[in-house]
Protein backbone atom coordinates (compact mmCIF):
# COMPACT_ATOMS: atom_id res chain seq x y z
CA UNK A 1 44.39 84.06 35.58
CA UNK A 2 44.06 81.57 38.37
CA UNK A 3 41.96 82.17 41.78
CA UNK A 4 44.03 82.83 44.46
CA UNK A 5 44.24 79.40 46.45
CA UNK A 6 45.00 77.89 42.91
CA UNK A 7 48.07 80.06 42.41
CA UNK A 8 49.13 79.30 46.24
CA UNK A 9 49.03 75.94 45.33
CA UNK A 10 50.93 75.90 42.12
CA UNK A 11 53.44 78.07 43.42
CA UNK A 12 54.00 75.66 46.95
CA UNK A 13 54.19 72.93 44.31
CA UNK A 14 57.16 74.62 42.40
CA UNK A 15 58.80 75.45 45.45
CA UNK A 16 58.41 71.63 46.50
CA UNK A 17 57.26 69.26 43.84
CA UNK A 18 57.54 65.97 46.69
CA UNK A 19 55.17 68.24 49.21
CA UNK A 20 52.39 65.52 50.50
CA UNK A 21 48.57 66.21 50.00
CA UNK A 22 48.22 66.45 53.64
CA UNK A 23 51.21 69.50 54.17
CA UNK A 24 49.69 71.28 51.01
CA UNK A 25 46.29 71.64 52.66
CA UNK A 26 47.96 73.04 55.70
CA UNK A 27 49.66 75.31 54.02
CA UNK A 28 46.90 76.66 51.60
CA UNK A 29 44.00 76.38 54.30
CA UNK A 30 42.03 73.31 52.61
CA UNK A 31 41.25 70.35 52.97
CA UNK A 32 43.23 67.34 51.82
CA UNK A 33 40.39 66.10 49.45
CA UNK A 34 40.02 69.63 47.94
CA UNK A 35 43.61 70.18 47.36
CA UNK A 36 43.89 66.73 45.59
CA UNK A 37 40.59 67.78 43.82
CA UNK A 38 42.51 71.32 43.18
CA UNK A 39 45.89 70.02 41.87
CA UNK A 40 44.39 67.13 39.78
CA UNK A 41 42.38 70.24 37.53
CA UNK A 42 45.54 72.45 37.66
CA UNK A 43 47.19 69.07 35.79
CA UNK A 44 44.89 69.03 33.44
CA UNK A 45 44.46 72.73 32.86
CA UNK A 46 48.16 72.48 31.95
CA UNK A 47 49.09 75.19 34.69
CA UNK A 48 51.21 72.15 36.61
CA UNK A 49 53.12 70.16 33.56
CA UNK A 50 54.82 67.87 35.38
CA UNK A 51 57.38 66.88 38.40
CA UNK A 52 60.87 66.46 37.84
CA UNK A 53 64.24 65.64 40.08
CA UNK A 54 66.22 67.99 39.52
CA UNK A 55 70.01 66.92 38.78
CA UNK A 56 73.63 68.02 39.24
CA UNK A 57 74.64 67.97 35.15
CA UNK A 58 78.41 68.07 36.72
CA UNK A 59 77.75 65.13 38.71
CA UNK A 60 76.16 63.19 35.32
CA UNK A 61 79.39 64.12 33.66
CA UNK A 62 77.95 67.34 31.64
CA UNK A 63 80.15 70.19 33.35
CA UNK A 64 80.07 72.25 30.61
CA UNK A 65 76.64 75.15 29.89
CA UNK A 66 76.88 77.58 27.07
CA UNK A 67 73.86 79.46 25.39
CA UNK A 68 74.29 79.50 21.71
CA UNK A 69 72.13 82.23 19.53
CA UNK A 70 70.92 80.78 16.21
CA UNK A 71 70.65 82.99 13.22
CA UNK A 72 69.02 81.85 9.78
CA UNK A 73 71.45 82.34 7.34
CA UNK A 74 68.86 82.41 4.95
CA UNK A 75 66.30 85.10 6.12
CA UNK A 76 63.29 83.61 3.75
CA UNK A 77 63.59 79.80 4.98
CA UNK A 78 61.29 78.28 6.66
CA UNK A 79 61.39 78.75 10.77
CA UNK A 80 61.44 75.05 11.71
CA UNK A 81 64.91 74.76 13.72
CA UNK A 82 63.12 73.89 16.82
CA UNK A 83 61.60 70.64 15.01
CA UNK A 84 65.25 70.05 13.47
CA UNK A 85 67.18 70.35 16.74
CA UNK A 86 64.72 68.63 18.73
CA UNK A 87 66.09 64.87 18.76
CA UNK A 88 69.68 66.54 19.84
CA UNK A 89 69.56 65.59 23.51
CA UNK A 90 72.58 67.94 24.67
CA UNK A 91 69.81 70.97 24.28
CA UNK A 92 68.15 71.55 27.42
CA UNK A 93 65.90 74.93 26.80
CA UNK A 94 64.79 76.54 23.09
CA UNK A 95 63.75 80.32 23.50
CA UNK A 96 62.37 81.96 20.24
CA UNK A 97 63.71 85.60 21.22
CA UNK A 98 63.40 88.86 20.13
CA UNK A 99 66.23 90.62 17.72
CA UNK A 100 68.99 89.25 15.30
CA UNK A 101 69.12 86.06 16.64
CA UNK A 102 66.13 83.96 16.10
CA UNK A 103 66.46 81.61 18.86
CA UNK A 104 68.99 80.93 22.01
CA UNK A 105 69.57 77.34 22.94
CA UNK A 106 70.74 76.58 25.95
CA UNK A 107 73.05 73.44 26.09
CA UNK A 108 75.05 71.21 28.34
CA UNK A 109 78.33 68.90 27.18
CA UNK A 110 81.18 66.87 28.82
CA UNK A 111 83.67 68.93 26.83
CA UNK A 112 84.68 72.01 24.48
CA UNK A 113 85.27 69.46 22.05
CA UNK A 114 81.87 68.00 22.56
CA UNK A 115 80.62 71.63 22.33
CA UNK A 116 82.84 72.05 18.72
CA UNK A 117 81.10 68.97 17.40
CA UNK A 118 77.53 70.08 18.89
CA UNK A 119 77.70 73.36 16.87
CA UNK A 120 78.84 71.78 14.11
CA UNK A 121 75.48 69.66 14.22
CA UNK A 122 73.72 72.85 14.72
CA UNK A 123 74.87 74.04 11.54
CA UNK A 124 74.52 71.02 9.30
CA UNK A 125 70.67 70.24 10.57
CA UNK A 126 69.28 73.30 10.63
CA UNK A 127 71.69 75.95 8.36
CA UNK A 128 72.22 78.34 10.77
CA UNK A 129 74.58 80.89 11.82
CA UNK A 130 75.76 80.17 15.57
CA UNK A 131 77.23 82.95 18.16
CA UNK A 132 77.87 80.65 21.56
CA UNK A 133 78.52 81.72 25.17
CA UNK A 134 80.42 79.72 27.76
CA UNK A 135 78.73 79.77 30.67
CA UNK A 136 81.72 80.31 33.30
CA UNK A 137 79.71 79.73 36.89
CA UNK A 138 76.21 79.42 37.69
CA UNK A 139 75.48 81.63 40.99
CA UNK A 140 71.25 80.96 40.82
CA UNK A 141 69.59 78.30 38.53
CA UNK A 142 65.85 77.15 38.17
CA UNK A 143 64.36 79.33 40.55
CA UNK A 144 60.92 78.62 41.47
CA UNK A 145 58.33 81.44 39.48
CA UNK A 146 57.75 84.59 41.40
CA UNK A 147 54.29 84.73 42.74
CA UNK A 148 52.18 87.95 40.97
CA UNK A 149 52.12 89.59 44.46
CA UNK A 150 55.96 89.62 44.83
CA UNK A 151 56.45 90.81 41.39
CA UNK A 152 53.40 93.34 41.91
CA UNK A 153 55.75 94.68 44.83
CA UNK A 154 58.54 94.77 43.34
CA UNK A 155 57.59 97.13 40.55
CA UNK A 156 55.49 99.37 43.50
CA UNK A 157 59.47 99.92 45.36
CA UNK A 158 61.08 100.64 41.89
CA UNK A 159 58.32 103.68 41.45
CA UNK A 160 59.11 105.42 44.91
């Protein structure tokens, strides 16, 4: 669990990656040098893993999303489909899940073709069983991670 100021900074950080040294002390109360000092350990504590634009995949030519649930078909294989799908680029996020499904890949293509011949790849590297869904519209994406206090109160409003 972090200290408080630490968490303050990691979640202004995920809110605004590009935020100066200088507006991050302001906003957490320190000083410039002890933020610095403060992010550089949250680096290499792994809580901050790294800074990242983030894209339009429409605009790069990638309209299409769709989630695609991977079942072994052989229950007694070895589970190493996250090493054998790792080198496909069009995968964006692995999540080792609860339930039938082993894992849920989420991927982005130019096309439903591209998406026939992505599944297709699925199958053949790692000999899986594949259930996709077509993502239709994305109202909210990438949202920055609740802060414990927010999620804390939350749960408090549910219980009344």
């Amino acid at each position: 669990m972090l200290e408080d100021v630490d968490a303050r900074i990691a979640m202004e950080l995920a809110a605004d990656g590009r935020c100066s040294y200088t507006d991050l002390a302001e906003r957490v109360g320190l000083s410039v040098s002890a933020v610095h000092q403060r992010v550089r350990r949250l680096e290499e504590r792994g809580v901050i893993r790294g800074y990242a634009a983030v894209v339009d995949p429409e605009q790069l030519g990638l309209p299409l999303t769709a989630f695609i649930s991977l079942t072994p078909i052989d229950p007694a294989a070895p589970d190493d489909y996250p090493q054998r799908l790792s080198a496909l680029p069009q995968i964006q996020s692995c999540y080792s899940v609860a339930g039938i499904e082993s894992y849920i890949v989420k991927v982005r293509v130019a096309s439903p073709a591209a998406l026939e011949t992505l599944l297709a790849e699925i199958r053949s590297r790692a000999g899986l069983s594949t259930r996709t869904t077509v993502v239709l519209s994305t109202p909210f994406e990438e949202r920055t991670v609740p802060s414990p206090e927010a999620t804390t109160n939350k749960e408090s409003e549910r219980q009344r």
